[in-house]
PDB file of N, CA and C in Angstrom:
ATOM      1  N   UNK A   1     159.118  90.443 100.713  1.00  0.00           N
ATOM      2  CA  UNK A   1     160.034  90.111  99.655  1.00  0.00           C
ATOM      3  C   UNK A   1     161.430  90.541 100.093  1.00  0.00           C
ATOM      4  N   UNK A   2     162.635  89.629  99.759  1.00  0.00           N
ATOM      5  CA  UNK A   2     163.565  89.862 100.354  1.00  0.00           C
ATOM      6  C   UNK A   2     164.701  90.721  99.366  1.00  0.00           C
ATOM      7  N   UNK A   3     165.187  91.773  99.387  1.00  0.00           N
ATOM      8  CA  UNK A   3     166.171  91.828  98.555  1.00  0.00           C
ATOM      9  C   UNK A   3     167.552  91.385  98.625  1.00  0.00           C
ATOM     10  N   UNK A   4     167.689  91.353  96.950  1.00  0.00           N
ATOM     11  CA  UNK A   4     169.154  90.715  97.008  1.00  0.00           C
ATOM     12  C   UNK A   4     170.358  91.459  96.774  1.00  0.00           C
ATOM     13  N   UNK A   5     171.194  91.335  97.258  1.00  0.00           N
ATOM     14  CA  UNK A   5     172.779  92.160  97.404  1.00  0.00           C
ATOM     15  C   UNK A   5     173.249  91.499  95.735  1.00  0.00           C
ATOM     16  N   UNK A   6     173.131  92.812  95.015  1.00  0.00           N
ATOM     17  CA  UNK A   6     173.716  92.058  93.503  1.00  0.00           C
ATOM     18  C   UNK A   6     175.104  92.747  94.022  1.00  0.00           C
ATOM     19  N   UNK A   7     176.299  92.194  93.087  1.00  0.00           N
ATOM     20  CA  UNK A   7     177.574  92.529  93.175  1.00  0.00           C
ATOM     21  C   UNK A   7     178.008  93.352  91.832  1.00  0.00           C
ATOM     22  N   UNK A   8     178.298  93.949  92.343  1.00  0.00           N
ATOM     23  CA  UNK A   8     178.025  95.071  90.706  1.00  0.00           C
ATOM     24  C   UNK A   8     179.737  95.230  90.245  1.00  0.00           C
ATOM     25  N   UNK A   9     180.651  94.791  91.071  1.00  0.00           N
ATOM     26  CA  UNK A   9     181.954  94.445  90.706  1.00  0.00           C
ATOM     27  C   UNK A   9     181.929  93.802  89.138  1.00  0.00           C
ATOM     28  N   UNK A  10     183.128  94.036  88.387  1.00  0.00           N
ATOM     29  CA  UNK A  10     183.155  93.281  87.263  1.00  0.00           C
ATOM     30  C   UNK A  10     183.582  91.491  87.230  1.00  0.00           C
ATOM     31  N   UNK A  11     182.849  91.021  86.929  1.00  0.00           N
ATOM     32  CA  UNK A  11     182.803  89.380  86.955  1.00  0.00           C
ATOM     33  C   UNK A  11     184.323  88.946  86.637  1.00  0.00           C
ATOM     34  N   UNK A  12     184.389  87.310  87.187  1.00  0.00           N
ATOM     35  CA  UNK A  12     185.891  86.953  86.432  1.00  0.00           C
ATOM     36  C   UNK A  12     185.475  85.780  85.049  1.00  0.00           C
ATOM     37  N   UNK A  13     184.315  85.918  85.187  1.00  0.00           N
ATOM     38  CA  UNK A  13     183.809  84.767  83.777  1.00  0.00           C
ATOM     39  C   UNK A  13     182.941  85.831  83.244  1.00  0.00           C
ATOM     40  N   UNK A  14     182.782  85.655  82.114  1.00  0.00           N
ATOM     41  CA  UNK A  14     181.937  86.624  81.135  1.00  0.00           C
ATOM     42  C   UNK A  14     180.748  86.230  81.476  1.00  0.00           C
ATOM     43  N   UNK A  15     179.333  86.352  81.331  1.00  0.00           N
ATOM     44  CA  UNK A  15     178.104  86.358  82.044  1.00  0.00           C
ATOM     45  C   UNK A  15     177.207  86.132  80.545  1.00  0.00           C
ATOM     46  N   UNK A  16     176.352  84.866  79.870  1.00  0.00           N
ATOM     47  CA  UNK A  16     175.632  85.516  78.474  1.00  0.00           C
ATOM     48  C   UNK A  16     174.879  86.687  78.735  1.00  0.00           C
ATOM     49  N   UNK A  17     174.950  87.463  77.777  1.00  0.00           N
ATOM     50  CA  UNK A  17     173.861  88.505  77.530  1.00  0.00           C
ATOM     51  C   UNK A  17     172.837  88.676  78.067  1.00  0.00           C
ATOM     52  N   UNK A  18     171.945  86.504  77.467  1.00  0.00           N
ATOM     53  CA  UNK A  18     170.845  86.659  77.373  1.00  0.00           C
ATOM     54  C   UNK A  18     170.524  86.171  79.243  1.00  0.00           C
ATOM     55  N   UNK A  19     171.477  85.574  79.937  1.00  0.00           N
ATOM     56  CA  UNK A  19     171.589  85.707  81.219  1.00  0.00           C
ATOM     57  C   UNK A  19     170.930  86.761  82.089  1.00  0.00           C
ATOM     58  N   UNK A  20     171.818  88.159  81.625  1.00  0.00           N
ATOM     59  CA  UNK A  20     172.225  89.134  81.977  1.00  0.00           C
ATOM     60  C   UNK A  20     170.805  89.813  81.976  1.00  0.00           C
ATOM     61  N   UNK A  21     169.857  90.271  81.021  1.00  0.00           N
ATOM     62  CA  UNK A  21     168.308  90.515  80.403  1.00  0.00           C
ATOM     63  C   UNK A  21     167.221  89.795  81.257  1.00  0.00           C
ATOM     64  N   UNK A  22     167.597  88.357  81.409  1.00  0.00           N
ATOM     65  CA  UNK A  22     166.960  88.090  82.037  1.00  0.00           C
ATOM     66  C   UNK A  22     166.891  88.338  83.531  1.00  0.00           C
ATOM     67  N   UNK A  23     168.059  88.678  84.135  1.00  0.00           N
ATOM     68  CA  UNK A  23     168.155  88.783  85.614  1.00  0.00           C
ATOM     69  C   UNK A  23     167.586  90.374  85.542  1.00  0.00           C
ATOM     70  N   UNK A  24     167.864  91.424  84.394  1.00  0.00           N
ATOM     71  CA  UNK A  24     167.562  92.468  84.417  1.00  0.00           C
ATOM     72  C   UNK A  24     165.832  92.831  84.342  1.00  0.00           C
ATOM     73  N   UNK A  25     165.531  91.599  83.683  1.00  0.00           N
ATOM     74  CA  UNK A  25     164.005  91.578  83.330  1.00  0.00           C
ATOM     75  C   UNK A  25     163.261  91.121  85.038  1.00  0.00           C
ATOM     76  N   UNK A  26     163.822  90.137  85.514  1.00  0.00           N
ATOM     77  CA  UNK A  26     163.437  89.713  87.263  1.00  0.00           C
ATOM     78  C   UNK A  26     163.546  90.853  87.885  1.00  0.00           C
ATOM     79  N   UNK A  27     164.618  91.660  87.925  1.00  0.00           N
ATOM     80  CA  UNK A  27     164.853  92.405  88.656  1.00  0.00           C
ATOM     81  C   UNK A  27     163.993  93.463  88.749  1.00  0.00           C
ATOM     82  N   UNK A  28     163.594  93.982  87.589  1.00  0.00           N
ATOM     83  CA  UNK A  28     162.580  95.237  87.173  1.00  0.00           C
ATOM     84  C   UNK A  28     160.852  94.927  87.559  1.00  0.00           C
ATOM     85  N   UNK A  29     160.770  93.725  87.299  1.00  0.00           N
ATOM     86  CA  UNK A  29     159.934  93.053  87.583  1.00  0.00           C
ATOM     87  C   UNK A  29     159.154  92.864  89.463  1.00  0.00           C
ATOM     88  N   UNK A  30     160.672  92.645  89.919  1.00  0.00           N
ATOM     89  CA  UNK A  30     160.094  92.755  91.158  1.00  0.00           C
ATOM     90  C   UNK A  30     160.362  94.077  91.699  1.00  0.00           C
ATOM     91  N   UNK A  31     160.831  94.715  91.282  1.00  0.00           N
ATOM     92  CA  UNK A  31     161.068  96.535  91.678  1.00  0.00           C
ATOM     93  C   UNK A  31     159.304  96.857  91.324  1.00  0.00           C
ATOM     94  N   UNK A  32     158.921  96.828  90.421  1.00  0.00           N
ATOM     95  CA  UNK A  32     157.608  97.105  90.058  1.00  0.00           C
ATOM     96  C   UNK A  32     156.451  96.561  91.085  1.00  0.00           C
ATOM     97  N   UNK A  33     156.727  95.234  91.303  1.00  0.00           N
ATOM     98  CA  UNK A  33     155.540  95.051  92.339  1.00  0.00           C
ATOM     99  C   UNK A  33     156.150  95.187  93.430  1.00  0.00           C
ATOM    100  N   UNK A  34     157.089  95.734  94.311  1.00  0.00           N
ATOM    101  CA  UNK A  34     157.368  96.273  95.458  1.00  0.00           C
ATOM    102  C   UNK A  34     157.011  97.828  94.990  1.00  0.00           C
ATOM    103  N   UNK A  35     157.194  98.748  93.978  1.00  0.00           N
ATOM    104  CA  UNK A  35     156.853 100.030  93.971  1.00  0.00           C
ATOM    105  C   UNK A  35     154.918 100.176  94.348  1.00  0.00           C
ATOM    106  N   UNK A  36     154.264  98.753  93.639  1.00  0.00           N
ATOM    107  CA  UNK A  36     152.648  99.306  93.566  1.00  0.00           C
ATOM    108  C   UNK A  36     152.396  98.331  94.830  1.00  0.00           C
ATOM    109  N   UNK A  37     153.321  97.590  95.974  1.00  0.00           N
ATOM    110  CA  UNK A  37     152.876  97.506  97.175  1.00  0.00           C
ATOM    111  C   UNK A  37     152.839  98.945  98.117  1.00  0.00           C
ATOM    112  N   UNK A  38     153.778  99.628  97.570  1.00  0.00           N
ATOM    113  CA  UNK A  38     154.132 100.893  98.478  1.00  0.00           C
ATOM    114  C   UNK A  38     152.814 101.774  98.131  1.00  0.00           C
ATOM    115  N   UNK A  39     152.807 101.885  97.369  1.00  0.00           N
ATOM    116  CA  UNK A  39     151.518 103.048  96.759  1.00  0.00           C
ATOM    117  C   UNK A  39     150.233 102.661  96.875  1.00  0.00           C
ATOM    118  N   UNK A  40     150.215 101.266  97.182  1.00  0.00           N
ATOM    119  CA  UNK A  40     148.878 100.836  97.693  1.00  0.00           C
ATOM    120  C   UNK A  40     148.446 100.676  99.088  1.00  0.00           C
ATOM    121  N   UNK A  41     149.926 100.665  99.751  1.00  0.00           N
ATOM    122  CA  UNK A  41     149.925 100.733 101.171  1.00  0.00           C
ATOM    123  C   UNK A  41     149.846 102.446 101.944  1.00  0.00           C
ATOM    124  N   UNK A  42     150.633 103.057 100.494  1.00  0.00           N
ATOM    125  CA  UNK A  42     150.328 104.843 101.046  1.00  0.00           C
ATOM    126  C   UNK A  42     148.827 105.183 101.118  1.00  0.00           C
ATOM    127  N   UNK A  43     148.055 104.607  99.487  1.00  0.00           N
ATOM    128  CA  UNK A  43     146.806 104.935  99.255  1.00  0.00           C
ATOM    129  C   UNK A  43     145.768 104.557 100.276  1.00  0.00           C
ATOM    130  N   UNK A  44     146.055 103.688 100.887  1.00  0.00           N
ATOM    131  CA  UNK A  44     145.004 102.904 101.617  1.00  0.00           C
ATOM    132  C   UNK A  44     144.292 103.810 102.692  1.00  0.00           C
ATOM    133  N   UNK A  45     144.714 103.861 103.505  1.00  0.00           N
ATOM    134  CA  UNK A  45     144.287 105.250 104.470  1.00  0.00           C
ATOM    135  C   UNK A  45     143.271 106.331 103.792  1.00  0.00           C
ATOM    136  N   UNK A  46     144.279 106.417 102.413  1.00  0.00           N
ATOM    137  CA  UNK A  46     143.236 108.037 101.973  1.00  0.00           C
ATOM    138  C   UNK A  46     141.744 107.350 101.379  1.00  0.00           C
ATOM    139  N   UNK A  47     142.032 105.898 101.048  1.00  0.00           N
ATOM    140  CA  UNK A  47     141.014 105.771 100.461  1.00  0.00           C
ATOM    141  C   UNK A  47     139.879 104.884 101.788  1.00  0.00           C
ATOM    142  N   UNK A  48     140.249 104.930 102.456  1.00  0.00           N
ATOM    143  CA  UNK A  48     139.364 104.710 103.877  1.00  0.00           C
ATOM    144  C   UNK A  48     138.682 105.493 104.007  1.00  0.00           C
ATOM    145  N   UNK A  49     139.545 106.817 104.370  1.00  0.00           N
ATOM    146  CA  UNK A  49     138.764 108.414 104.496  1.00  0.00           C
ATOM    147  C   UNK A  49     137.909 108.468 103.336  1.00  0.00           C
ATOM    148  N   UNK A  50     138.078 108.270 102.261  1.00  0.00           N
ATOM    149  CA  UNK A  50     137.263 108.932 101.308  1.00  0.00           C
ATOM    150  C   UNK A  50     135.737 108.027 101.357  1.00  0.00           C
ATOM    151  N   UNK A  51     135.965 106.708 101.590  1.00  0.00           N
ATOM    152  CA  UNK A  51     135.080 105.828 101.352  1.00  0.00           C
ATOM    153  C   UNK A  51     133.835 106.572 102.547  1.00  0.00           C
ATOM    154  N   UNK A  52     134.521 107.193 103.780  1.00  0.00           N
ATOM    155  CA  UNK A  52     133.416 107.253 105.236  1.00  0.00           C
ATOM    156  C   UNK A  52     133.091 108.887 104.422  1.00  0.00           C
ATOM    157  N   UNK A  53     133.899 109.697 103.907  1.00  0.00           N
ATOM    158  CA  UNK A  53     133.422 111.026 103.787  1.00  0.00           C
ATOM    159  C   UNK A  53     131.773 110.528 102.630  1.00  0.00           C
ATOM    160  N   UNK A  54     132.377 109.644 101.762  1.00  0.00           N
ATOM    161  CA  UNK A  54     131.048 109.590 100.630  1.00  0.00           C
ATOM    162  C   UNK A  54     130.106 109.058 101.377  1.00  0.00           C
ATOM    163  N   UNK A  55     130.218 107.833 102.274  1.00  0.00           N
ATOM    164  CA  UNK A  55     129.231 107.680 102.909  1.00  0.00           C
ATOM    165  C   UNK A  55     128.303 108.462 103.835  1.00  0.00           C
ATOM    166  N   UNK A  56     128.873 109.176 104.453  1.00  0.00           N
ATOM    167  CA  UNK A  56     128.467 110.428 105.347  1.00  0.00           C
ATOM    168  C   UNK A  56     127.724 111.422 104.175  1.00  0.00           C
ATOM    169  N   UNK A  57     127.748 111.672 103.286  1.00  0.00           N
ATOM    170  CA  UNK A  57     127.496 112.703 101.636  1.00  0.00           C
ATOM    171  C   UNK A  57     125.964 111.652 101.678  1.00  0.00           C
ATOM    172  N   UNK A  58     126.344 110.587 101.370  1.00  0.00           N
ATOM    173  CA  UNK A  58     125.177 109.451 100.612  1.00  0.00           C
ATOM    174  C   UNK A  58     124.054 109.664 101.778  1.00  0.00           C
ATOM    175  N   UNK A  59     124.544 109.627 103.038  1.00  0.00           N
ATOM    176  CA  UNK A  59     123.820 109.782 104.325  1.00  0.00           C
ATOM    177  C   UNK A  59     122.964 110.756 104.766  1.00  0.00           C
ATOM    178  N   UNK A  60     123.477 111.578 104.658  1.00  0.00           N
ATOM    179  CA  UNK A  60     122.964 113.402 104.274  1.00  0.00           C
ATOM    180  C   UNK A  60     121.944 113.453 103.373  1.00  0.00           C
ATOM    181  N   UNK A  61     122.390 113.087 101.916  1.00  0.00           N
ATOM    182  CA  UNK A  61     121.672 113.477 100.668  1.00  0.00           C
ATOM    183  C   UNK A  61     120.572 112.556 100.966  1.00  0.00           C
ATOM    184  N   UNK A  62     120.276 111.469 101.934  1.00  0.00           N
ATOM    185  CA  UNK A  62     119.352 110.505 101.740  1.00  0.00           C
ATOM    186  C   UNK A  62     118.266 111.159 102.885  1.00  0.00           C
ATOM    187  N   UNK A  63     118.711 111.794 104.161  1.00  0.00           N
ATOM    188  CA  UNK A  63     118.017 112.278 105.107  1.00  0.00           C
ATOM    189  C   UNK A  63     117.699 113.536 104.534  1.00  0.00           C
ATOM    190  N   UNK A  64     118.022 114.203 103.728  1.00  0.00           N
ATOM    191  CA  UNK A  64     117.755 115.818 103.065  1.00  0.00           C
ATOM    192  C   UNK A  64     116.585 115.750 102.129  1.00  0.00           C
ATOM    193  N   UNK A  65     116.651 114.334 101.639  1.00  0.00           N
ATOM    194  CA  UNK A  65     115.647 114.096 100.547  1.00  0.00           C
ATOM    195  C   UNK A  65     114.416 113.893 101.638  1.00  0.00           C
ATOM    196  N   UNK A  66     114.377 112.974 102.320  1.00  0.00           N
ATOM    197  CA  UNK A  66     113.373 112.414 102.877  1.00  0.00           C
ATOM    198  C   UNK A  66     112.651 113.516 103.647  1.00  0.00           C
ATOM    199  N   UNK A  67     113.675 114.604 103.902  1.00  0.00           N
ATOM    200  CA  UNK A  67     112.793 115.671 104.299  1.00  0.00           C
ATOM    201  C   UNK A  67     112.183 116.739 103.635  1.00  0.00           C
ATOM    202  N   UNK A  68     113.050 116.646 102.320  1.00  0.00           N
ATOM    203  CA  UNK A  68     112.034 117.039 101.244  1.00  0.00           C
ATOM    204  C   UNK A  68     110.985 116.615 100.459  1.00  0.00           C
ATOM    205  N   UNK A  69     110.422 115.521 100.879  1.00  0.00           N
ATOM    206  CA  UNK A  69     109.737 114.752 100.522  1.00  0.00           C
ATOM    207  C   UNK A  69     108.535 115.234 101.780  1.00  0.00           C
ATOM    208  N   UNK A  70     108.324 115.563 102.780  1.00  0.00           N
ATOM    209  CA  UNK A  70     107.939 116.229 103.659  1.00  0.00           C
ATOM    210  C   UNK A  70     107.259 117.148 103.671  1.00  0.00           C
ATOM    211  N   UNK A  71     108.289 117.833 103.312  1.00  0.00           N
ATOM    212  CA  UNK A  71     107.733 119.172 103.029  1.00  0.00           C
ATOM    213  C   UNK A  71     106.932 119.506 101.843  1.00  0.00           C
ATOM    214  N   UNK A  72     107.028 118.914 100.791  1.00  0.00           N
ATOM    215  CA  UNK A  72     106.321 118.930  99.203  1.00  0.00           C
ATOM    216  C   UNK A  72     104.833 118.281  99.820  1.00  0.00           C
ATOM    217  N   UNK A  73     104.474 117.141 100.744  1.00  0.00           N
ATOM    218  CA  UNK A  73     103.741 116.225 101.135  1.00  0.00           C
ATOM    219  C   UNK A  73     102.833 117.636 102.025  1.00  0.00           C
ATOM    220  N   UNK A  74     103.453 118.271 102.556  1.00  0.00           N
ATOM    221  CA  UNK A  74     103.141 119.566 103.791  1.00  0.00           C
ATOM    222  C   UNK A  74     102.870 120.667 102.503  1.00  0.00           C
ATOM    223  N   UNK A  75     103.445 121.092 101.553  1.00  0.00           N
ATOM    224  CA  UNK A  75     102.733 121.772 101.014  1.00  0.00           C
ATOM    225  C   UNK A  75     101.677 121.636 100.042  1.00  0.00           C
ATOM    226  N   UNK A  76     101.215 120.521  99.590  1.00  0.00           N
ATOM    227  CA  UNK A  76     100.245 119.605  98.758  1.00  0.00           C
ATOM    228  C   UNK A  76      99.163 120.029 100.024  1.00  0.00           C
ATOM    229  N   UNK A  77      99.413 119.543 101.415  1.00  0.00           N
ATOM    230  CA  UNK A  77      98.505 119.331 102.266  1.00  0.00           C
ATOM    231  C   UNK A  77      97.959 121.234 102.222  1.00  0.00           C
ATOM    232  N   UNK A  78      98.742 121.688 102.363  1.00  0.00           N
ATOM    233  CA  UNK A  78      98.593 123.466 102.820  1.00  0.00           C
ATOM    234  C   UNK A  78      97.581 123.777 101.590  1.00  0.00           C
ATOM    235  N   UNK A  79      97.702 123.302 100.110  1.00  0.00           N
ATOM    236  CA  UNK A  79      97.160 124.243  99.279  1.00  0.00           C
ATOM    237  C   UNK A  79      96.172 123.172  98.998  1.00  0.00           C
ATOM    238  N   UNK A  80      95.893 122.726  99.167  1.00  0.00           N
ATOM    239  CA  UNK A  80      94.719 121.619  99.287  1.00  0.00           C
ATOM    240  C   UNK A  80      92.917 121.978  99.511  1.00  0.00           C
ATOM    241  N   UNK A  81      92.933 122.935 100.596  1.00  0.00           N
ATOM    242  CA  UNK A  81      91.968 123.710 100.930  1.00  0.00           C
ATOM    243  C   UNK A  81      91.871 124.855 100.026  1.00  0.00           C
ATOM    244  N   UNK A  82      92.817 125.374  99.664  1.00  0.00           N
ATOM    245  CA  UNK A  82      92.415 126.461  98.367  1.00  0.00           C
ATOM    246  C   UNK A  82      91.771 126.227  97.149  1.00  0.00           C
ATOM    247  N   UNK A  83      92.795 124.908  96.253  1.00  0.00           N
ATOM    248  CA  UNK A  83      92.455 124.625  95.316  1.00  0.00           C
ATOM    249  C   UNK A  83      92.205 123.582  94.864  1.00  0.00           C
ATOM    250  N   UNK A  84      91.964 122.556  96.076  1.00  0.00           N
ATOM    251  CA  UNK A  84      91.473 121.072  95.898  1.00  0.00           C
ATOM    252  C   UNK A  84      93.255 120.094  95.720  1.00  0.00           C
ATOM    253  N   UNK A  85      92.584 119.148  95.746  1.00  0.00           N
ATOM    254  CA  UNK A  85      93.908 118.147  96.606  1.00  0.00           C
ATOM    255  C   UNK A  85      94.598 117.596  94.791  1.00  0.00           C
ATOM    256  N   UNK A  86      93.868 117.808  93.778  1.00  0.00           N
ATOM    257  CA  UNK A  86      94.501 117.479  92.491  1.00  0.00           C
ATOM    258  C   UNK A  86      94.994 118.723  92.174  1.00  0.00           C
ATOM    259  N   UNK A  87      94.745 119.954  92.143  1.00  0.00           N
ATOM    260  CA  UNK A  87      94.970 120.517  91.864  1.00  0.00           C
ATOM    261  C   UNK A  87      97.129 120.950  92.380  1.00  0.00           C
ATOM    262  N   UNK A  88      96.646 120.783  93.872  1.00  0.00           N
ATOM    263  CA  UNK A  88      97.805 121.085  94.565  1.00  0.00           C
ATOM    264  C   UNK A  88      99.117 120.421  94.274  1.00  0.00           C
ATOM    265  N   UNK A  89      98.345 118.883  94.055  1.00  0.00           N
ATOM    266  CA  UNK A  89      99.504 118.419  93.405  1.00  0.00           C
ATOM    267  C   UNK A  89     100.363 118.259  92.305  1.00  0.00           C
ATOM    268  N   UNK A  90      98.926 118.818  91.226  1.00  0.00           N
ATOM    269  CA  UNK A  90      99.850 119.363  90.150  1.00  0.00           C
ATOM    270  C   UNK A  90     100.956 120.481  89.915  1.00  0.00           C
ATOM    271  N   UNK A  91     100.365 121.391  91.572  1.00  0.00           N
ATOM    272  CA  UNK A  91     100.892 122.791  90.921  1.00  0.00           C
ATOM    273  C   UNK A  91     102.439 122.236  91.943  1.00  0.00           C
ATOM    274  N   UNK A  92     102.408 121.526  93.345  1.00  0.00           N
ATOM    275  CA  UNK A  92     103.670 121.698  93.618  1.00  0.00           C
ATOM    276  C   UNK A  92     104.365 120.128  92.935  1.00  0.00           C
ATOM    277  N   UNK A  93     104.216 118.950  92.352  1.00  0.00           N
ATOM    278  CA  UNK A  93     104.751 118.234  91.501  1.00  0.00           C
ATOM    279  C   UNK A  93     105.110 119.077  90.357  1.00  0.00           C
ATOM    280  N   UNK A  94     104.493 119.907  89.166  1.00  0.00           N
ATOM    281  CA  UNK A  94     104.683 120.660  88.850  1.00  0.00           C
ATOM    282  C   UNK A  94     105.838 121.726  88.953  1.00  0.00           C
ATOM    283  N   UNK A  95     105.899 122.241  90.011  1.00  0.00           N
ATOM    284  CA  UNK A  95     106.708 123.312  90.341  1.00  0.00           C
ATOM    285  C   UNK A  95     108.125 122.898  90.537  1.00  0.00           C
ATOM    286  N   UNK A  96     107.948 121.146  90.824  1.00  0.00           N
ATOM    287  CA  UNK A  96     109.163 120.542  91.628  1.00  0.00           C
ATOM    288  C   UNK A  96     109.818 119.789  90.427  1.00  0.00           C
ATOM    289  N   UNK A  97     108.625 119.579  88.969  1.00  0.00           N
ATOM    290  CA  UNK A  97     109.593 119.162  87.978  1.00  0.00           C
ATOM    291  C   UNK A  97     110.606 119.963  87.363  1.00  0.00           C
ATOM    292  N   UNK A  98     110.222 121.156  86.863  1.00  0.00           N
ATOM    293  CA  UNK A  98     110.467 122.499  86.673  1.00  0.00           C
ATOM    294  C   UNK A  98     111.703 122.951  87.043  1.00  0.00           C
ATOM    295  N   UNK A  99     112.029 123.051  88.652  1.00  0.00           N
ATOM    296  CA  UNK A  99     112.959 123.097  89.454  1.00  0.00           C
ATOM    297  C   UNK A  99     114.249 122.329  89.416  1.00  0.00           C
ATOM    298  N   UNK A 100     113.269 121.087  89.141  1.00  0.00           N
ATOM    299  CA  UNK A 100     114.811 120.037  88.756  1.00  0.00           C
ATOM    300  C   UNK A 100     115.461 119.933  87.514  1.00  0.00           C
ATOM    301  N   UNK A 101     114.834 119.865  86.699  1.00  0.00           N
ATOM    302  CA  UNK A 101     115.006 120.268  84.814  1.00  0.00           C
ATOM    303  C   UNK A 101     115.444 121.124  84.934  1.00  0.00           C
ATOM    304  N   UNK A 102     115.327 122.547  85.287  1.00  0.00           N
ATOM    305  CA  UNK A 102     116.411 123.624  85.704  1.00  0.00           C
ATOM    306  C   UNK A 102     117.768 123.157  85.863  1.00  0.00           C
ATOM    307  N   UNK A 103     117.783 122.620  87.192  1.00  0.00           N
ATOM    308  CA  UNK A 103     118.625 122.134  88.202  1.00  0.00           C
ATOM    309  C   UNK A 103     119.951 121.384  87.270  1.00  0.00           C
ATOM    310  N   UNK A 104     118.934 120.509  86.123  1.00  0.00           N
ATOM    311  CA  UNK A 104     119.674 119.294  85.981  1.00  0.00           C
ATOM    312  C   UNK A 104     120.361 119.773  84.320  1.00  0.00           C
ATOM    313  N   UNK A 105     119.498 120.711  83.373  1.00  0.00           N
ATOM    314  CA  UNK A 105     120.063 121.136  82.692  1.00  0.00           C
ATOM    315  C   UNK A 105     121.488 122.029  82.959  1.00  0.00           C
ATOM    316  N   UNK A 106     121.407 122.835  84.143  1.00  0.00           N
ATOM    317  CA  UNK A 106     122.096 123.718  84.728  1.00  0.00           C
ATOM    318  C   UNK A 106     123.804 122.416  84.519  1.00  0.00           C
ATOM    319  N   UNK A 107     123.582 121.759  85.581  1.00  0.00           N
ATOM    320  CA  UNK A 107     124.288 120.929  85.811  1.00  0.00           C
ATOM    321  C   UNK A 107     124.989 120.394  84.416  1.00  0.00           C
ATOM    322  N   UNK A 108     124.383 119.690  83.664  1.00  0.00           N
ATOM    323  CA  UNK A 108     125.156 119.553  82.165  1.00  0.00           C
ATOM    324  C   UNK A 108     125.668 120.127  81.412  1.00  0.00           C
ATOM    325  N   UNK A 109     125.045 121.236  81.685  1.00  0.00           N
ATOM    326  CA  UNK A 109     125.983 122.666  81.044  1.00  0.00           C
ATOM    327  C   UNK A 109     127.342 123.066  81.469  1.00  0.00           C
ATOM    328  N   UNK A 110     127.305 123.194  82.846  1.00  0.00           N
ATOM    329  CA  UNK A 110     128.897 123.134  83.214  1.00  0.00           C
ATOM    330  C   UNK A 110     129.538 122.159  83.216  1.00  0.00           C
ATOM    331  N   UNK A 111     128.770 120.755  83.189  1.00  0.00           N
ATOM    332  CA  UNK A 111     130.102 119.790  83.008  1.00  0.00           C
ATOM    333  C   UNK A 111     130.708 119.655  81.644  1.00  0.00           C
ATOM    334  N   UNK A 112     129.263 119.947  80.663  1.00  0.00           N
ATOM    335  CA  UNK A 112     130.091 120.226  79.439  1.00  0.00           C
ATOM    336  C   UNK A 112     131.119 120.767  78.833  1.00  0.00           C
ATOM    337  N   UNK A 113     130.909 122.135  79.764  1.00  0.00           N
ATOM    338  CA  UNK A 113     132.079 123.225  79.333  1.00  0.00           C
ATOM    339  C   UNK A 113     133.439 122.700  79.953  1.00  0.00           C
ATOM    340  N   UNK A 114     132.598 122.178  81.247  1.00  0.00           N
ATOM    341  CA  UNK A 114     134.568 121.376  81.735  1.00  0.00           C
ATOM    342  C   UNK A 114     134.864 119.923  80.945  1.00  0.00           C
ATOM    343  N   UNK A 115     134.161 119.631  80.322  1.00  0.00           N
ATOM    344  CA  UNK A 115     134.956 118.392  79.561  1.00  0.00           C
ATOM    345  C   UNK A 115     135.155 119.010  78.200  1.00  0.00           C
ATOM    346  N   UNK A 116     134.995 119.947  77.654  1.00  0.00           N
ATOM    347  CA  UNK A 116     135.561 121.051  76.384  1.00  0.00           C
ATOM    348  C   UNK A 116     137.044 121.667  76.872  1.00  0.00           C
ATOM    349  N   UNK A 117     136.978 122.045  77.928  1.00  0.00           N
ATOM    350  CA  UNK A 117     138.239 122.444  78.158  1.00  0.00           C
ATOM    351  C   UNK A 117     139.127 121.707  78.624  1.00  0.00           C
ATOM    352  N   UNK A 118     138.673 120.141  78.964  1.00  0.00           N
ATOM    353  CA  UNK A 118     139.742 119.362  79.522  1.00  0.00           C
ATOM    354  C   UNK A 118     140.580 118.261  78.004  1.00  0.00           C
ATOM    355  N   UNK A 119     139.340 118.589  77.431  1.00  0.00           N
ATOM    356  CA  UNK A 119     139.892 117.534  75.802  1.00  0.00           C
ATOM    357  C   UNK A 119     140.730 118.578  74.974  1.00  0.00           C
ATOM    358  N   UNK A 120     140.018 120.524  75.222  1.00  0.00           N
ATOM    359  CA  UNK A 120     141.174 121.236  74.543  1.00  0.00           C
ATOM    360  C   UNK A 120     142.826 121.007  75.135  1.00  0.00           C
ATOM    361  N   UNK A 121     142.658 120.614  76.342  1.00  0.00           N
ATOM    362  CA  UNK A 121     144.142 121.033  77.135  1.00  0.00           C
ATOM    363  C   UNK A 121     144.814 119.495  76.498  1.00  0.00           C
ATOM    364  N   UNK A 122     144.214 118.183  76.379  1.00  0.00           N
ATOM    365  CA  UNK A 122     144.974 117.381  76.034  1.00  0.00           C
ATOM    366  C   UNK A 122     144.920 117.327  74.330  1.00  0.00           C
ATOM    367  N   UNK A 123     144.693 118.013  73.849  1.00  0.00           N
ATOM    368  CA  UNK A 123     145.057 117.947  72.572  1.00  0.00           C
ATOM    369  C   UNK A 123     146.633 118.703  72.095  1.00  0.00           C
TER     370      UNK A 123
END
């Protein structure tokens, strides 16, 4: 987009008003979409990075699971001989619902308290 050299000297013909509004209304107009080309051209980069960091997170959390899935499978197998193969799986399915209901109540609790204190601050 090219800008234009306005002449900000005082005119030798009077200019209408509604002229005047309107060139002021163009003008603001294209100031605005040259300001959210800039900020989309700053953002871009960070939001590259962010896109490979979540993916790398999603990547992790997906290989972390699968190896916890493993290991629950390895300890079903371990207590199996003690207390029979239904049994085992109740106690570590069981143990692993438990854990997460923990986990997940835990989790709602503090986000609660941070969305209490974020609606007190904008009030």
């Amino acid at each position: 987009m090219k800008a234009e050299i306005i002449d900000v000297r005082m005119p030798q013909e009077r200019v209408p008003l509604q002229d005047l509004a309107r060139r002021l209304a163009h003008d603001g107009l294209a100031m605005a979409r040259a300001e959210m080309e800039l900020a989309t051209a700053r953002a871009a980069p960070k939001i590259r990075l962010a896109e490979t960091g979540l993916a790398l997170i999603l990547g992790g959390a997906v290989i972390a699971m699968l190896a916890a899935f493993g290991l629950i499978v390895g300890l079903v197998l371990a207590l199996a001989p003690l207390v029979g193969p239904a049994y085992a799986g109740l106690i570590v399915g069981g143990s692993g619902i438990a854990l997460g209901g923990i986990t997940v109540l835990s989790g709602a609790r503090l986000l609660s308290h941070l969305f209490k204190s974020l609606m007190e601050k904008l009030r």
